[in-house]
C-alpha atoms as a PDB file:
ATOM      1  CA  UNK A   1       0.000   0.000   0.000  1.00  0.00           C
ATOM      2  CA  UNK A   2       1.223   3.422  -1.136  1.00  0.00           C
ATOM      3  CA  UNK A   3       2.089   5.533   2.184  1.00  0.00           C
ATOM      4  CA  UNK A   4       0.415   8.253   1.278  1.00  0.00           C
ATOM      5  CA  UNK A   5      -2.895   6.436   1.584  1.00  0.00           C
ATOM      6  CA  UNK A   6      -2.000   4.254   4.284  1.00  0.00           C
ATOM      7  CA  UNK A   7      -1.176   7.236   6.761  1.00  0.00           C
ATOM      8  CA  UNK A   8      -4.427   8.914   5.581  1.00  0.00           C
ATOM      9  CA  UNK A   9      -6.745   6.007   6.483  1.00  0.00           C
ATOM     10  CA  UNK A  10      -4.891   5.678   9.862  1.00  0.00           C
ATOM     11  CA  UNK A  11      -5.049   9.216  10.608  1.00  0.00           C
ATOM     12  CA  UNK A  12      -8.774   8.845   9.982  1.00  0.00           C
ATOM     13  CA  UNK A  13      -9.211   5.404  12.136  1.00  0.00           C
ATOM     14  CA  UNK A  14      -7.764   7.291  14.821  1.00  0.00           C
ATOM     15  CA  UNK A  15      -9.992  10.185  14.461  1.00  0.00           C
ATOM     16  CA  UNK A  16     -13.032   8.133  14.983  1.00  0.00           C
ATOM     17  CA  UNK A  17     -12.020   6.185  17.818  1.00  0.00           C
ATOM     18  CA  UNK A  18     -11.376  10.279  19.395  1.00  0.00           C
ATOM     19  CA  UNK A  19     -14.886  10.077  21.131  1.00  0.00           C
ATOM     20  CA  UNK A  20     -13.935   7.782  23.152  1.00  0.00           C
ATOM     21  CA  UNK A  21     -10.714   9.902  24.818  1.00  0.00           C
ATOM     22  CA  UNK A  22     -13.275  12.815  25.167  1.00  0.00           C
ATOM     23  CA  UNK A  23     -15.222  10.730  27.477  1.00  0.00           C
ATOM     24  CA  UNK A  24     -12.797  10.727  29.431  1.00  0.00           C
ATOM     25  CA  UNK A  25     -12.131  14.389  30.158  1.00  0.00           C
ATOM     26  CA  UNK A  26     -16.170  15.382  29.852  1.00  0.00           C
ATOM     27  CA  UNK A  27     -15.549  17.251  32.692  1.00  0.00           C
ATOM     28  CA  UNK A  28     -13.376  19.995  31.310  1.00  0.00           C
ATOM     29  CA  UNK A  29     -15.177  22.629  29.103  1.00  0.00           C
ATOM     30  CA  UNK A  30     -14.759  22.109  25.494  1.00  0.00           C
ATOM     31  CA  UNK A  31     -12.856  25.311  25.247  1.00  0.00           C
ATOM     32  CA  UNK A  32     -10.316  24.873  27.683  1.00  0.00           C
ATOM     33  CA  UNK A  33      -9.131  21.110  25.996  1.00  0.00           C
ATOM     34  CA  UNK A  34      -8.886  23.061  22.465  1.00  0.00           C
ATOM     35  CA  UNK A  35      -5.968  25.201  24.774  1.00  0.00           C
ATOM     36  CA  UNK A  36      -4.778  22.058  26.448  1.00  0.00           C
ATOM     37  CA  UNK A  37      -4.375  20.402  22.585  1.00  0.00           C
ATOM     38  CA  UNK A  38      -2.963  23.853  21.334  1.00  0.00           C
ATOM     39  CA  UNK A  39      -0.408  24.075  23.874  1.00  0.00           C
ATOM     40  CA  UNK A  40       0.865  20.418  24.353  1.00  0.00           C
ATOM     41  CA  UNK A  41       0.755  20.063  20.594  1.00  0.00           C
ATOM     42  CA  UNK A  42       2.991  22.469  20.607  1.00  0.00           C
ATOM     43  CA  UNK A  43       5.563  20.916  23.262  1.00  0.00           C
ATOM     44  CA  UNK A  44       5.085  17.837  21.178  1.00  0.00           C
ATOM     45  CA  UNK A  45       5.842  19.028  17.483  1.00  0.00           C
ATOM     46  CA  UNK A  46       9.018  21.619  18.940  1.00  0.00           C
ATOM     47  CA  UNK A  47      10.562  18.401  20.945  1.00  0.00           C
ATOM     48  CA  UNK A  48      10.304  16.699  17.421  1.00  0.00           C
ATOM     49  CA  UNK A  49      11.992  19.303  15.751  1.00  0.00           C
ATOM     50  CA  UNK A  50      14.619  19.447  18.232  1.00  0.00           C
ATOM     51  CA  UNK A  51      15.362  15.618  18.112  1.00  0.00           C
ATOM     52  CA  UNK A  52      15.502  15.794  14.140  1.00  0.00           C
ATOM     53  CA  UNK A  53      17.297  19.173  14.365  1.00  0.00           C
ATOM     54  CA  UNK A  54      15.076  20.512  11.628  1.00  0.00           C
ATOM     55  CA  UNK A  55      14.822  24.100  12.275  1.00  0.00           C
ATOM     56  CA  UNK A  56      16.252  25.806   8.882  1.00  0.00           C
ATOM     57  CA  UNK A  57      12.490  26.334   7.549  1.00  0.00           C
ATOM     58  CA  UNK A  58      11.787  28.689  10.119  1.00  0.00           C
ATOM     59  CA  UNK A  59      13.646  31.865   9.359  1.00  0.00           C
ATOM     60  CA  UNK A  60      12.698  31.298   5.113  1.00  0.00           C
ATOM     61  CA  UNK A  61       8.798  31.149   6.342  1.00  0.00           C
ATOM     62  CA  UNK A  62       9.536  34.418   8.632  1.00  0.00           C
ATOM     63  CA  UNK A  63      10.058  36.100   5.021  1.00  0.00           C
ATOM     64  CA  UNK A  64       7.476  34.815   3.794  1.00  0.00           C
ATOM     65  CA  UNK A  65       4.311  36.892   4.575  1.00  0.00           C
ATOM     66  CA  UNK A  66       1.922  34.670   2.338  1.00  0.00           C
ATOM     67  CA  UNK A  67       3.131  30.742   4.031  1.00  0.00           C
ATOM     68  CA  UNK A  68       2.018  32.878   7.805  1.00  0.00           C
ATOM     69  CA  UNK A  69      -1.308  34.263   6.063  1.00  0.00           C
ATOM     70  CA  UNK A  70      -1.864  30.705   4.476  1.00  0.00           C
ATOM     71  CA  UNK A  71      -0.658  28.798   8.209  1.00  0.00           C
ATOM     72  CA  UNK A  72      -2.626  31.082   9.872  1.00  0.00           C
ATOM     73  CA  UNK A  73      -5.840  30.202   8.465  1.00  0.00           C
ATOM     74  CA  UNK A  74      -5.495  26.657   8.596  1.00  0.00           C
ATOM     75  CA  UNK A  75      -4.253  26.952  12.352  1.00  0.00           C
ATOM     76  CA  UNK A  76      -8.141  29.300  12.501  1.00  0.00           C
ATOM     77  CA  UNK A  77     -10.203  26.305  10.637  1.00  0.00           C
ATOM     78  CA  UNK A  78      -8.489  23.894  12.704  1.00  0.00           C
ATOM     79  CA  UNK A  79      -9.332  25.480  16.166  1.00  0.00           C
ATOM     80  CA  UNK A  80     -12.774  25.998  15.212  1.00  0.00           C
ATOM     81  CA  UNK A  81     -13.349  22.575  14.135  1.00  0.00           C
ATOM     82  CA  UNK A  82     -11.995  21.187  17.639  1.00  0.00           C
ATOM     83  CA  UNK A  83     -13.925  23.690  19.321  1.00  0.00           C
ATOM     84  CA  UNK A  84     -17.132  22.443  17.642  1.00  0.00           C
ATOM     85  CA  UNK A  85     -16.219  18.804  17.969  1.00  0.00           C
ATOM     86  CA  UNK A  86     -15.186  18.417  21.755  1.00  0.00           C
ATOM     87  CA  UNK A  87     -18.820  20.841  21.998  1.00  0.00           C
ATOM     88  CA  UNK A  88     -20.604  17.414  19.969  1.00  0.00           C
ATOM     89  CA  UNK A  89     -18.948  15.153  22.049  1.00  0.00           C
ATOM     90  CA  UNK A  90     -19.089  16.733  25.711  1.00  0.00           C
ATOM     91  CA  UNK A  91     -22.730  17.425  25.064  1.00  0.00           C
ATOM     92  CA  UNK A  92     -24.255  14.025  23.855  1.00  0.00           C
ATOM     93  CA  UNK A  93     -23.734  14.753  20.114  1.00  0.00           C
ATOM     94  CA  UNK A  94     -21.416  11.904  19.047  1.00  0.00           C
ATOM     95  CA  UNK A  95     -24.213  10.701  16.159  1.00  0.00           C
ATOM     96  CA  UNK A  96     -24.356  14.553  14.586  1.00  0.00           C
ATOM     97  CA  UNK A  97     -20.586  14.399  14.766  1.00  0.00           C
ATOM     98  CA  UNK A  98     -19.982  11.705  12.804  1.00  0.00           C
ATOM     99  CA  UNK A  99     -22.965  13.139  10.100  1.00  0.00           C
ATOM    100  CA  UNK A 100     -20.415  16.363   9.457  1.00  0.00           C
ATOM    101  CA  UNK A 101     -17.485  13.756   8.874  1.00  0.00           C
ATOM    102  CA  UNK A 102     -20.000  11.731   6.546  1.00  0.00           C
ATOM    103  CA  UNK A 103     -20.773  14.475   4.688  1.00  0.00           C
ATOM    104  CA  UNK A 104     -17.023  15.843   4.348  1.00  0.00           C
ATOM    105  CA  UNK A 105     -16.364  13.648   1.462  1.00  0.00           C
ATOM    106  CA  UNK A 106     -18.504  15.533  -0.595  1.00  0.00           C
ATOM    107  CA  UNK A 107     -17.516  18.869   0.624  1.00  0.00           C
ATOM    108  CA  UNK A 108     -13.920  17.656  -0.624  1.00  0.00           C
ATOM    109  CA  UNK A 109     -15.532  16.956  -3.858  1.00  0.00           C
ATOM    110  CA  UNK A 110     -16.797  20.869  -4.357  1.00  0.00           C
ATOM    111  CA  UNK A 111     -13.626  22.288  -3.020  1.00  0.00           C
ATOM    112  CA  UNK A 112     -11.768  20.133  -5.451  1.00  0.00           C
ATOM    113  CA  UNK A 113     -13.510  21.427  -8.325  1.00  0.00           C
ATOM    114  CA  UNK A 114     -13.840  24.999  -7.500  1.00  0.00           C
ATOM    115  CA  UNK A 115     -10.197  25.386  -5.955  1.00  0.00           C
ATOM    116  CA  UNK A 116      -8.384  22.433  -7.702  1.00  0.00           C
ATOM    117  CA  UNK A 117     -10.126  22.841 -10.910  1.00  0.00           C
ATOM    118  CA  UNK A 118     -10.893  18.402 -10.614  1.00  0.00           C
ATOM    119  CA  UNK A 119     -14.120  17.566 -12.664  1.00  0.00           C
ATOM    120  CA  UNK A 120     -17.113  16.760 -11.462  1.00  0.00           C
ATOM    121  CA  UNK A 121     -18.049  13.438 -12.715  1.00  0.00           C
ATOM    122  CA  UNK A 122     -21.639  12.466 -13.507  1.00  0.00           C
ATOM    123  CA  UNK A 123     -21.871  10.160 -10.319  1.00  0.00           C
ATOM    124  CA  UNK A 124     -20.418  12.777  -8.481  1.00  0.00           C
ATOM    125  CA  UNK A 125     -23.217  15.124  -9.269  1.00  0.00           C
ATOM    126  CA  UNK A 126     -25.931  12.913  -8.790  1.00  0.00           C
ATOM    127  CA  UNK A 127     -24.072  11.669  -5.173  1.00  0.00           C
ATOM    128  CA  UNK A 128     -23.515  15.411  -3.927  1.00  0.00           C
ATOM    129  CA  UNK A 129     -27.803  15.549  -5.216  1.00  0.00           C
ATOM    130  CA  UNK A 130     -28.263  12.855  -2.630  1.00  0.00           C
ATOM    131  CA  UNK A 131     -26.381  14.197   0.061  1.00  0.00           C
ATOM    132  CA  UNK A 132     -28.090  17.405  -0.160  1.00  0.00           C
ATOM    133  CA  UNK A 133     -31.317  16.000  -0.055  1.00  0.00           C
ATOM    134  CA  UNK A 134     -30.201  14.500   3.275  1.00  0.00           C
ATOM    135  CA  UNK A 135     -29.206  17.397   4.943  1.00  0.00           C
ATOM    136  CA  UNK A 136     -32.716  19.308   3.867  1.00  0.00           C
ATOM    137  CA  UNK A 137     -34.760  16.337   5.335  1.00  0.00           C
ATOM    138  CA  UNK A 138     -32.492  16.967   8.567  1.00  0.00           C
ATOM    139  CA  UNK A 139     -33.359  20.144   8.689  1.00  0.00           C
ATOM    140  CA  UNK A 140     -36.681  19.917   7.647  1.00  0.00           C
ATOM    141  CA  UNK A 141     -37.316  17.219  10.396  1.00  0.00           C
ATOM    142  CA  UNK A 142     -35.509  18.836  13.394  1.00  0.00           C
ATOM    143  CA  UNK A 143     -36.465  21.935  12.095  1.00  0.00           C
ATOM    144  CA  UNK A 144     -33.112  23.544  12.066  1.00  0.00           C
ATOM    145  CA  UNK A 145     -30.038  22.977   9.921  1.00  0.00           C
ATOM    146  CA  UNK A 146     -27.561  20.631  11.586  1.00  0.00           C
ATOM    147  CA  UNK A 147     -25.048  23.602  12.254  1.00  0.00           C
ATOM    148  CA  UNK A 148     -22.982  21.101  14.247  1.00  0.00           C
ATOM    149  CA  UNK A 149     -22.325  19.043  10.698  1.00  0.00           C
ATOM    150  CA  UNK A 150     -22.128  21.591   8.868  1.00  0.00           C
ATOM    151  CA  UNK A 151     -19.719  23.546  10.662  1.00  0.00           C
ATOM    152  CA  UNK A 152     -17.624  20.218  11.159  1.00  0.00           C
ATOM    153  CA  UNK A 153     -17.804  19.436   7.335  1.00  0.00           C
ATOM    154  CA  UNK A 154     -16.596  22.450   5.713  1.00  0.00           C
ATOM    155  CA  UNK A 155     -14.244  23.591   8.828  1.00  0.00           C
ATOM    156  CA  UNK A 156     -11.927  20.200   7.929  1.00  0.00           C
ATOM    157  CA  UNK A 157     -12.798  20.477   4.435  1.00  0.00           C
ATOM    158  CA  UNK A 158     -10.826  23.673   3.896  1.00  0.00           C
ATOM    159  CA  UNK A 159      -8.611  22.633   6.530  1.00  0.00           C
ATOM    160  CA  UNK A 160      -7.601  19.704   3.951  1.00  0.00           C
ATOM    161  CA  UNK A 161      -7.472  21.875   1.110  1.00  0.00           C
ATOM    162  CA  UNK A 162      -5.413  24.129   2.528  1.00  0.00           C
ATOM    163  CA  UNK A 163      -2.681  21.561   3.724  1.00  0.00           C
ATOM    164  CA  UNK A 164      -2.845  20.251   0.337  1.00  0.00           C
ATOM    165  CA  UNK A 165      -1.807  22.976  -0.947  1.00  0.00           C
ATOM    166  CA  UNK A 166       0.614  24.524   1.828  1.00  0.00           C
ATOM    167  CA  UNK A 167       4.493  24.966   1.022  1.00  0.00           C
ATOM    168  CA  UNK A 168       5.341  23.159   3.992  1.00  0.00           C
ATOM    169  CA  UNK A 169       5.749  19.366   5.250  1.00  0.00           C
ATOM    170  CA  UNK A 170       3.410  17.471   7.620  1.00  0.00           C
ATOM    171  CA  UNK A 171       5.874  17.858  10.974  1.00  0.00           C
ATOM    172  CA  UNK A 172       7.077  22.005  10.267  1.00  0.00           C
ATOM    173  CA  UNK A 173       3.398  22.848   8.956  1.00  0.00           C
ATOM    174  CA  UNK A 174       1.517  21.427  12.341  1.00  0.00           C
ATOM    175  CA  UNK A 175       4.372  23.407  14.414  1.00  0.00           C
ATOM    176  CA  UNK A 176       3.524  26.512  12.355  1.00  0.00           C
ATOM    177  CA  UNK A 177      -0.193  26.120  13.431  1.00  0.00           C
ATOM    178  CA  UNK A 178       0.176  25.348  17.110  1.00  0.00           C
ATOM    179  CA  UNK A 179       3.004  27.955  17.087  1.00  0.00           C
ATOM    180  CA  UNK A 180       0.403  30.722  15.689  1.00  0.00           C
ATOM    181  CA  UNK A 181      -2.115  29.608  18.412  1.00  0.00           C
ATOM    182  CA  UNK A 182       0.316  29.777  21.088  1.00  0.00           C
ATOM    183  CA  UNK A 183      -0.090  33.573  21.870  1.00  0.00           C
ATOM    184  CA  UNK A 184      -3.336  33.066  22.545  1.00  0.00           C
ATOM    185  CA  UNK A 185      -3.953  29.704  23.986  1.00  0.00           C
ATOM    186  CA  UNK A 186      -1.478  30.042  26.481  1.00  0.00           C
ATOM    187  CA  UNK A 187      -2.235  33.353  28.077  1.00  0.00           C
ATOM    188  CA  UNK A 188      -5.821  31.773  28.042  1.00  0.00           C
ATOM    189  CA  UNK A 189      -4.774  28.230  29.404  1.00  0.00           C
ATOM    190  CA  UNK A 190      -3.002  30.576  32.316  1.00  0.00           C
ATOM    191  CA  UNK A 191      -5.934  32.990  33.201  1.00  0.00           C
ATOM    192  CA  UNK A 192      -8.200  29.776  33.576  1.00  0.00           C
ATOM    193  CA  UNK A 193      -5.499  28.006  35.821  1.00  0.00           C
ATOM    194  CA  UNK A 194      -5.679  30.872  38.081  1.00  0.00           C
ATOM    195  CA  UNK A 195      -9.395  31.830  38.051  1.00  0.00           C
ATOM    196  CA  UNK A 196     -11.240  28.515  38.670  1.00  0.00           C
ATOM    197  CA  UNK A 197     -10.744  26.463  35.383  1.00  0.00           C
ATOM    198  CA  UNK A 198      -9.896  22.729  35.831  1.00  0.00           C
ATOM    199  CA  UNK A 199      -6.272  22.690  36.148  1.00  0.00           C
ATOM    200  CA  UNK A 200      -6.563  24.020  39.846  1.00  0.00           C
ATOM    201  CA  UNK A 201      -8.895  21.338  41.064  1.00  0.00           C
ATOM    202  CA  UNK A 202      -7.733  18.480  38.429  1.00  0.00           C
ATOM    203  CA  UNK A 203      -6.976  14.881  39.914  1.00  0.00           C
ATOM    204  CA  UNK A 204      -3.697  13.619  38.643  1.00  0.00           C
ATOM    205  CA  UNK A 205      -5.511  11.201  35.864  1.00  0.00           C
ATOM    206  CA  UNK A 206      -7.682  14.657  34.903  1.00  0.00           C
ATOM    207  CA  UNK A 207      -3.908  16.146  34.353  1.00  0.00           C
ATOM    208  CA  UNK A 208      -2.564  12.775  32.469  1.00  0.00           C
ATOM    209  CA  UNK A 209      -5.429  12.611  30.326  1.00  0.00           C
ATOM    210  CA  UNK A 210      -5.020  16.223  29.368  1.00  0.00           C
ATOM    211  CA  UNK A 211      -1.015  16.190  28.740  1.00  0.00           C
ATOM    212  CA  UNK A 212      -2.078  13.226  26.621  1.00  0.00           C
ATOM    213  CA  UNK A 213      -3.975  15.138  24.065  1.00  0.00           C
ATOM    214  CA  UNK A 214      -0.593  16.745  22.793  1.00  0.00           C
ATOM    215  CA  UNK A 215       0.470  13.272  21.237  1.00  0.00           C
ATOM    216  CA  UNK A 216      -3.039  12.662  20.559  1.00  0.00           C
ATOM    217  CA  UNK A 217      -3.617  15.032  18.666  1.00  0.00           C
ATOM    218  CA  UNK A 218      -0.227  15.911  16.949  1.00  0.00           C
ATOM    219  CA  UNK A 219       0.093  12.011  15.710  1.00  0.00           C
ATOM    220  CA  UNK A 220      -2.883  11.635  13.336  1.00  0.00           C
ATOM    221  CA  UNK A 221      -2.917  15.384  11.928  1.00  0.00           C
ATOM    222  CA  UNK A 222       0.764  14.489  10.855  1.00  0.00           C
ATOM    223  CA  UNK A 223       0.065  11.184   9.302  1.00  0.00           C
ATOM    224  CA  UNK A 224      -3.184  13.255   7.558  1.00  0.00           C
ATOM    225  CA  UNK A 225      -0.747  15.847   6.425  1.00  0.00           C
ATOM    226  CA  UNK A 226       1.460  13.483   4.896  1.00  0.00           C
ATOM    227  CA  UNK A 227      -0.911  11.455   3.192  1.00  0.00           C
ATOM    228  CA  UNK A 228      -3.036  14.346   1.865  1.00  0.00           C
ATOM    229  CA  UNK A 229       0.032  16.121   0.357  1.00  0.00           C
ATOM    230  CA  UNK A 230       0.306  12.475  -1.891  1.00  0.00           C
ATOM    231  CA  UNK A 231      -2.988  11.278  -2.832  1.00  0.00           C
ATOM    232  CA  UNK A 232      -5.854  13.081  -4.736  1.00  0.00           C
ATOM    233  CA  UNK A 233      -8.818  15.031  -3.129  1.00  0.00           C
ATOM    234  CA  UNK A 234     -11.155  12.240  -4.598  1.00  0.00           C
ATOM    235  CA  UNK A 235      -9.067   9.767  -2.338  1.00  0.00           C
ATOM    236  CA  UNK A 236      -8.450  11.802   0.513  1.00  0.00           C
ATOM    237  CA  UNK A 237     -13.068  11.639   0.110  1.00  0.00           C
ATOM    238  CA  UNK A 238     -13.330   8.262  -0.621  1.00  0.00           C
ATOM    239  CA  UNK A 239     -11.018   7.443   3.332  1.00  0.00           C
ATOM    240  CA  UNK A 240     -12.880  10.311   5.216  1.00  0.00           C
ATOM    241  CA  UNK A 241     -15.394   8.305   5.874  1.00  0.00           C
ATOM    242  CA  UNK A 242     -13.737   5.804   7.898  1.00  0.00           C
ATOM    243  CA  UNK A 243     -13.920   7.591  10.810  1.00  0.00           C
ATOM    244  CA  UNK A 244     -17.484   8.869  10.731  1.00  0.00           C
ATOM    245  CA  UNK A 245     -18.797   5.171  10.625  1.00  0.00           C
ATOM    246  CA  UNK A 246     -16.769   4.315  13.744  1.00  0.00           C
ATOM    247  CA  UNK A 247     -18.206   7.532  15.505  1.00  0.00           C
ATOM    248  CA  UNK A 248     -21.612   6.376  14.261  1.00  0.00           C
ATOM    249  CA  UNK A 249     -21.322   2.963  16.165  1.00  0.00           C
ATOM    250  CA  UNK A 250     -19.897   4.556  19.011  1.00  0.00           C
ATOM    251  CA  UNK A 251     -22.872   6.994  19.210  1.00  0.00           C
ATOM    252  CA  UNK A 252     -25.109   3.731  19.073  1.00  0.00           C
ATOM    253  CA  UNK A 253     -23.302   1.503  20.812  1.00  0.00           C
ATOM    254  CA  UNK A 254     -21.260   2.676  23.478  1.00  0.00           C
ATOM    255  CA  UNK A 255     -22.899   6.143  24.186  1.00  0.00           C
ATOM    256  CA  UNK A 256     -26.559   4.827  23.887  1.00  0.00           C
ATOM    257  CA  UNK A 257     -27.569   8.302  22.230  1.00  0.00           C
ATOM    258  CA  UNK A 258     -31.326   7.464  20.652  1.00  0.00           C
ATOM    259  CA  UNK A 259     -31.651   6.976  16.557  1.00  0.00           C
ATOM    260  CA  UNK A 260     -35.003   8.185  15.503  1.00  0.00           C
ATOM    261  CA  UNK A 261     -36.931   6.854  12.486  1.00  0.00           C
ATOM    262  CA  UNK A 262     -36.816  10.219  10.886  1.00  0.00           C
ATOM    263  CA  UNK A 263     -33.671  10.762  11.502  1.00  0.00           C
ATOM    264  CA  UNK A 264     -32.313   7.722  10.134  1.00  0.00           C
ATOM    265  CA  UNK A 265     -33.979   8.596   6.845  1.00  0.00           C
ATOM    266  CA  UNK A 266     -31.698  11.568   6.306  1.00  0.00           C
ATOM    267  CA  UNK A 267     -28.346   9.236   7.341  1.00  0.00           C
ATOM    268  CA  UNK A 268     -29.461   6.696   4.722  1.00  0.00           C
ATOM    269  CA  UNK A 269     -29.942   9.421   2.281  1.00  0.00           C
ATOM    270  CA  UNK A 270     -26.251  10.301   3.071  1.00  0.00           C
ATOM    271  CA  UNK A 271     -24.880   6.686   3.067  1.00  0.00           C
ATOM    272  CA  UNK A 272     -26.610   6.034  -0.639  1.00  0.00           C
ATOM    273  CA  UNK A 273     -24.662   9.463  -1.818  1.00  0.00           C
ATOM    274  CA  UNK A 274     -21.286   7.886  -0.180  1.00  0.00           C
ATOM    275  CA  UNK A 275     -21.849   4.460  -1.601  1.00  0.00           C
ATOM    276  CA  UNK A 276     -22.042   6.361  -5.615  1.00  0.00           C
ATOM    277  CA  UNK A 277     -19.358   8.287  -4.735  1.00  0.00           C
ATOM    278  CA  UNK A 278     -17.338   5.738  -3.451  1.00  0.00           C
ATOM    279  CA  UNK A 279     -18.553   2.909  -6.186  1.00  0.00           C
ATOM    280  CA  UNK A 280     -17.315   5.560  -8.957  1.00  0.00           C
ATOM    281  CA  UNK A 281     -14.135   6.595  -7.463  1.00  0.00           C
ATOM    282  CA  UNK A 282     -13.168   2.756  -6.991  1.00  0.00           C
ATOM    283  CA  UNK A 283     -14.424   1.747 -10.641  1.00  0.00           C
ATOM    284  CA  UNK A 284     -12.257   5.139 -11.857  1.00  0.00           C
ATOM    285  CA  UNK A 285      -9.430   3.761  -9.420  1.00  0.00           C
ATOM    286  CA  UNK A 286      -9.331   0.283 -11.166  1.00  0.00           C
ATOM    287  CA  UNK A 287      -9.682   1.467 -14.627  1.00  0.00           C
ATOM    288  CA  UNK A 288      -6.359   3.536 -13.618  1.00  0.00           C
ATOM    289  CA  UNK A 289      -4.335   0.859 -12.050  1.00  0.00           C
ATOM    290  CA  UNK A 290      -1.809  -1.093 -15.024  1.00  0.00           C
ATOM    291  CA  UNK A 291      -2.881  -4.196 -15.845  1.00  0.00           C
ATOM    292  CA  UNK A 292      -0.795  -7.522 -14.674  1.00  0.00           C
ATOM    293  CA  UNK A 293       1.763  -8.739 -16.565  1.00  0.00           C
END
């Protein structure tokens, strides 16, 4: 397997299973573990760099206004996305969740054509049809639009296109990000430490749990990194939904949250858009591939 793709469908296994650490810490405000994963991301990435010694990129993206502006708004897409996702999780929304990262593919299809200039294939069109359909009967059912999927979808979406196309490699780009966050996440992390926030009352396994997150995190965005800088958008679609499904059996099966009838309508709506998506790109894939000798 090419290690492009093989780092991008671990990245994503990872990424489903996340739920599960979340539990964990479901006492800390969403807010303050998007600092704790800024900040120990951070510690994480820099002792990297330092073992490697790979610190000549730094002062060649310090001229370069464009690389910070670019850096800078993935390191903005990125916070917002873990802001809305620990929100999901912490709050009994593990099922809508995993409906952003289900839709994502498709989002990746759109941004691909309209950014990438890729074509939009026939099956394509009639699966992103499908998937919008979905979303409408969500919305029509619950009577608002599922902001939480939404907001996940195209957060990580540009997020992805935006590594894709970044100057910089998996390891210096992440550092870039969490180094552009660190003005403000740690003066923040610090005025919650001292005014109530969990780090003053935190058992040791609260504080454990927390460092944790810097790894955690750091390891699957680099493996996504690398793989999206080496396989297509299509593929990067056709993987993302790996870690939705496991999200959506966690939601069932370990969290217990309830599946409605009419809510299930709108997932299967989504899953028949995923399964022409994904039936095209594999038929597309195999027409590609050289033939045995």
């Amino acid at each position: 397997m090419p290690t492009g793709l093989l780092a991008a469908a671990l990245s994503y296994a990872l990424w489903g299973l996340f739920p599960l650490y979340f539990h964990q810490v479901s006492e800390v405000p969403a807010f303050e573990i998007v600092l704790h994963r800024s900040v120990w991301s951070l510690v994480f990435v820099l002792g990297l760099l330092a073992v490697m010694r790979r610190w000549a990129w730094v002062a060649d993206v310090l001229r370069q206004p464009r690389t910070l502006l670019i850096f800078a708004a993935s390191a903005l897409l990125l916070s917002t996305n873990w802001v809305v996702y620990v929100w999901a999780v912490n709050n009994g929304r593990v099922m809508e969740a995993s409906l952003g990262y289900f839709i994502n593919p498709l989002v990746n299809v759109v941004l691909g054509m309209v950014f990438l200039h890729e074509k939009l294939r026939p099956p394509q069109r009639w699966a992103l049809a499908v998937a919008a359909a979905g979303v409408a009967w969500l919305t029509w059912t619950a009577g608002v639009p599922p902001w939480i999927a939404l907001a996940l979808a195209f957060s990580f979406g540009l997020y992805g296109l935006l590594r894709k196309t970044a100057p910089l490699g998996a390891l210096e780009g992440l550092a870039l990000e969490t180094a552009l966050l660190a003005p403000l996440a740690i003066p923040a992390l610090a005025w919650l430490s001292s005014h109530g926030g969990t780090l003053s009352h935190a058992s040791p396994a609260t504080w454990g749990w927390l460092l944790f997150a810097g790894p955690l995190t750091a390891v699957p965005l680099l493996m996504f990194a690398y793989g999206a800088r080496r396989v297509t958008m299509a593929t990067l679609g056709l993987l993302q939904y790996l870690a939705p499904t496991i999200q959506f059996g966690l939601a069932v099966w370990v969290f217990h949250e309830p599946l409605r009838p009419e809510r299930l309508v709108g997932f299967v709506l989504i899953w028949i858009a995923l399964v022409l998506y994904s039936a095209e790109s594999l038929w597309r894939l195999r027409q590609a591939s050289p033939a045995p000798a």
